[in-house]
N, C-alpha and C. Protein backbone atom coordinates (compact mmCIF):
# COMPACT_ATOMS: atom_id res chain seq x y z
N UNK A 1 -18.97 -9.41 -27.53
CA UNK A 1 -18.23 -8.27 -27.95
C UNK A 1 -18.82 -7.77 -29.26
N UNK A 2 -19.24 -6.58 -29.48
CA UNK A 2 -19.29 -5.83 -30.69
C UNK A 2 -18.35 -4.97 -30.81
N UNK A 3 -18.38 -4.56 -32.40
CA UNK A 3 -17.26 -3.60 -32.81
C UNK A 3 -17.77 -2.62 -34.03
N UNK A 4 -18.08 -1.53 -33.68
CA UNK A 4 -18.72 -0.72 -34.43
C UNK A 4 -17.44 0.46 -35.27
N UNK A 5 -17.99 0.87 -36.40
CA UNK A 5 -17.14 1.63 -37.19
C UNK A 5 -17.57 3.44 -36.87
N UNK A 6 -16.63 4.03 -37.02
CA UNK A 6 -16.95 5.35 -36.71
C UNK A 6 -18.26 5.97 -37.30
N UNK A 7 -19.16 5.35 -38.07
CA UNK A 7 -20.45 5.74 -38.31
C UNK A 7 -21.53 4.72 -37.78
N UNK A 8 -21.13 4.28 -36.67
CA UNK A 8 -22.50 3.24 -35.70
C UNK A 8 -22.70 2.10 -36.10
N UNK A 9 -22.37 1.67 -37.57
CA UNK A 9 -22.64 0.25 -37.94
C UNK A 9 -21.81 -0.39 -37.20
N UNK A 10 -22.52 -1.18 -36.99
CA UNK A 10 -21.66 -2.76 -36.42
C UNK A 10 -20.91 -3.49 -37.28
N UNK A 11 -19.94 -3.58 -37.21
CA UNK A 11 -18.82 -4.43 -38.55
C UNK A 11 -18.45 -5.96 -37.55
N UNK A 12 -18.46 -6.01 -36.56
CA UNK A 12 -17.95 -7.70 -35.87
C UNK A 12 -18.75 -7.41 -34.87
N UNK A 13 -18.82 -9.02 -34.60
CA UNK A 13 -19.58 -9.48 -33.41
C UNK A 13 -19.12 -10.80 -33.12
N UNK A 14 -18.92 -10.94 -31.68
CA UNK A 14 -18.34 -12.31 -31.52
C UNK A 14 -19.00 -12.81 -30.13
N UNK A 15 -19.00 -13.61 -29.41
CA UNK A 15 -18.80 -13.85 -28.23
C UNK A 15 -17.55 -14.59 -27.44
N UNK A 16 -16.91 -13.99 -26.52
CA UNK A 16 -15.74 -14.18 -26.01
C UNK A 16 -16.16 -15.18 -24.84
N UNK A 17 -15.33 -16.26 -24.60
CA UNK A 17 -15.79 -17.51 -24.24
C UNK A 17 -14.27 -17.32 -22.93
N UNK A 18 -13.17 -16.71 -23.08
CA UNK A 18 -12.21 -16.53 -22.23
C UNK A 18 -11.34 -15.75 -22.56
N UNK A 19 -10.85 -14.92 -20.71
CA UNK A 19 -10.26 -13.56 -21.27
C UNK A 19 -8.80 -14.05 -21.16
N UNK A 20 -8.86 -12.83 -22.34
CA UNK A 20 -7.70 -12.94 -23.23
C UNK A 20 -7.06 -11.56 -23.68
N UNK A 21 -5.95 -11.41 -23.95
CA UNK A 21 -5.74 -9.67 -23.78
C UNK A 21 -5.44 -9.54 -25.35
N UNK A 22 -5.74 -10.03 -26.20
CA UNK A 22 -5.71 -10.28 -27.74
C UNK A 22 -6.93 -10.62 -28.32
N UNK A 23 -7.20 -10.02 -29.65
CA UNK A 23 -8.07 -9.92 -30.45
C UNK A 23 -7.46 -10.11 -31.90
N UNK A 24 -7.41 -10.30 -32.85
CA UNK A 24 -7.00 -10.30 -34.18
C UNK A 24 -8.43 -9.13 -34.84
N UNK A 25 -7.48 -8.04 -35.38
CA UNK A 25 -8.66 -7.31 -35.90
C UNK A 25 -8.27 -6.51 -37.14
N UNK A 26 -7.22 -7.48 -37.75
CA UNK A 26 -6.44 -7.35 -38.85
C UNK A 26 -7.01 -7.16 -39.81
N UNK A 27 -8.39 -7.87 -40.14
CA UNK A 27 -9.29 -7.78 -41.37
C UNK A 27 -10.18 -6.78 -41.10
N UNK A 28 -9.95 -5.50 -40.57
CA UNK A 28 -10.75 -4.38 -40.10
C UNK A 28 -10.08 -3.08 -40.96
N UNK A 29 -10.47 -2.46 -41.59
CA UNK A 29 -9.72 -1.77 -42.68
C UNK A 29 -8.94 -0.59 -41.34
N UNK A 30 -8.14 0.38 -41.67
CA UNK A 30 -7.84 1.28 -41.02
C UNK A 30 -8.93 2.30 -40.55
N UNK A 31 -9.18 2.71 -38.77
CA UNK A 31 -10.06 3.55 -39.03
C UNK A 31 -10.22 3.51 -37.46
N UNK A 32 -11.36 4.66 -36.82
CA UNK A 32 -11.90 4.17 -35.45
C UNK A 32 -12.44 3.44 -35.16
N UNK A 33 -12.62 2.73 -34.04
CA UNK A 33 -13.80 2.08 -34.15
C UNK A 33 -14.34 2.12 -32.40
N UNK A 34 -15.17 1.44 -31.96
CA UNK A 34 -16.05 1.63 -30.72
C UNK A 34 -16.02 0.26 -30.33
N UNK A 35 -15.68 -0.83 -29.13
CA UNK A 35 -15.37 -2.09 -28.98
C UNK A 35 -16.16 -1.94 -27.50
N UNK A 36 -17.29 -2.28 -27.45
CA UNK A 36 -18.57 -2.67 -26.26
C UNK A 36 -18.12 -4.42 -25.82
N UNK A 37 -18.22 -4.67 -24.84
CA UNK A 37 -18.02 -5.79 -24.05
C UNK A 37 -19.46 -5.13 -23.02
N UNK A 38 -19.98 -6.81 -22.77
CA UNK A 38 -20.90 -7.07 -21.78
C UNK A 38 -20.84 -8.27 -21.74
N UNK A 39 -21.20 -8.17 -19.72
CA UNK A 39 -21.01 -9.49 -19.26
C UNK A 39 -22.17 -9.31 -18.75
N UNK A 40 -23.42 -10.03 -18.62
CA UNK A 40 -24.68 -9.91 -17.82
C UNK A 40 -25.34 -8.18 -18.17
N UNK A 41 -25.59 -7.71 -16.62
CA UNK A 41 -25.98 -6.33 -17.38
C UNK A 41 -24.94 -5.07 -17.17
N UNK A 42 -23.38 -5.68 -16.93
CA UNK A 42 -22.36 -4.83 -17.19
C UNK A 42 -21.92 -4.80 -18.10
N UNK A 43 -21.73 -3.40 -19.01
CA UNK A 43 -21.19 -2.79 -20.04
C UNK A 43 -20.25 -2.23 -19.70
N UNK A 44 -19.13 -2.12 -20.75
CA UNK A 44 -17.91 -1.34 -21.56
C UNK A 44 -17.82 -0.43 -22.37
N UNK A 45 -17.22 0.07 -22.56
CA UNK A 45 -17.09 0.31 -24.06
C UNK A 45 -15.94 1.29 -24.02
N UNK A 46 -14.76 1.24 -25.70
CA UNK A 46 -13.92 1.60 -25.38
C UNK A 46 -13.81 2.24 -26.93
N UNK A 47 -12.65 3.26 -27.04
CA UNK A 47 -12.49 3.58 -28.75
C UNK A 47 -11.16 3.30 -28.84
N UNK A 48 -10.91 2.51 -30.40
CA UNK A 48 -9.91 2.42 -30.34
C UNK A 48 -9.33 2.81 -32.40
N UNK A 49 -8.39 2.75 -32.60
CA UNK A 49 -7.94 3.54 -33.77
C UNK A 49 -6.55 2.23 -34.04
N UNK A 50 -7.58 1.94 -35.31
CA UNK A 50 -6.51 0.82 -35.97
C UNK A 50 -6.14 1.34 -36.87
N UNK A 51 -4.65 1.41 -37.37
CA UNK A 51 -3.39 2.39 -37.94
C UNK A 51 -2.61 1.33 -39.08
């Protein structure tokens, strides 16, 4: 999983080991951001707006 900030930098990166419908992304200041998941050579990607 990456997690990019509304200007393309990458701010987290993790690898997700089991799904889970929770993330802690509390230490992420307020703002948009862009959350890419890949499994093999399927991609995601989603926007989401932490408030």
């Amino acid at each position: 999983m990456n997690i990019y900030n509304a200007a393309g930098k990458l701010v987290k990166s993790d690898e997700i080991l089991k799904a889970s419908n929770e993330y802690d992304l509390s230490n992420l200041p307020k703002g948009v951001y862009v959350v890419e998941l890949r499994n093999g050579n399927n991609k995601s990607s989603s926007r989401i707006v932490l408030k």
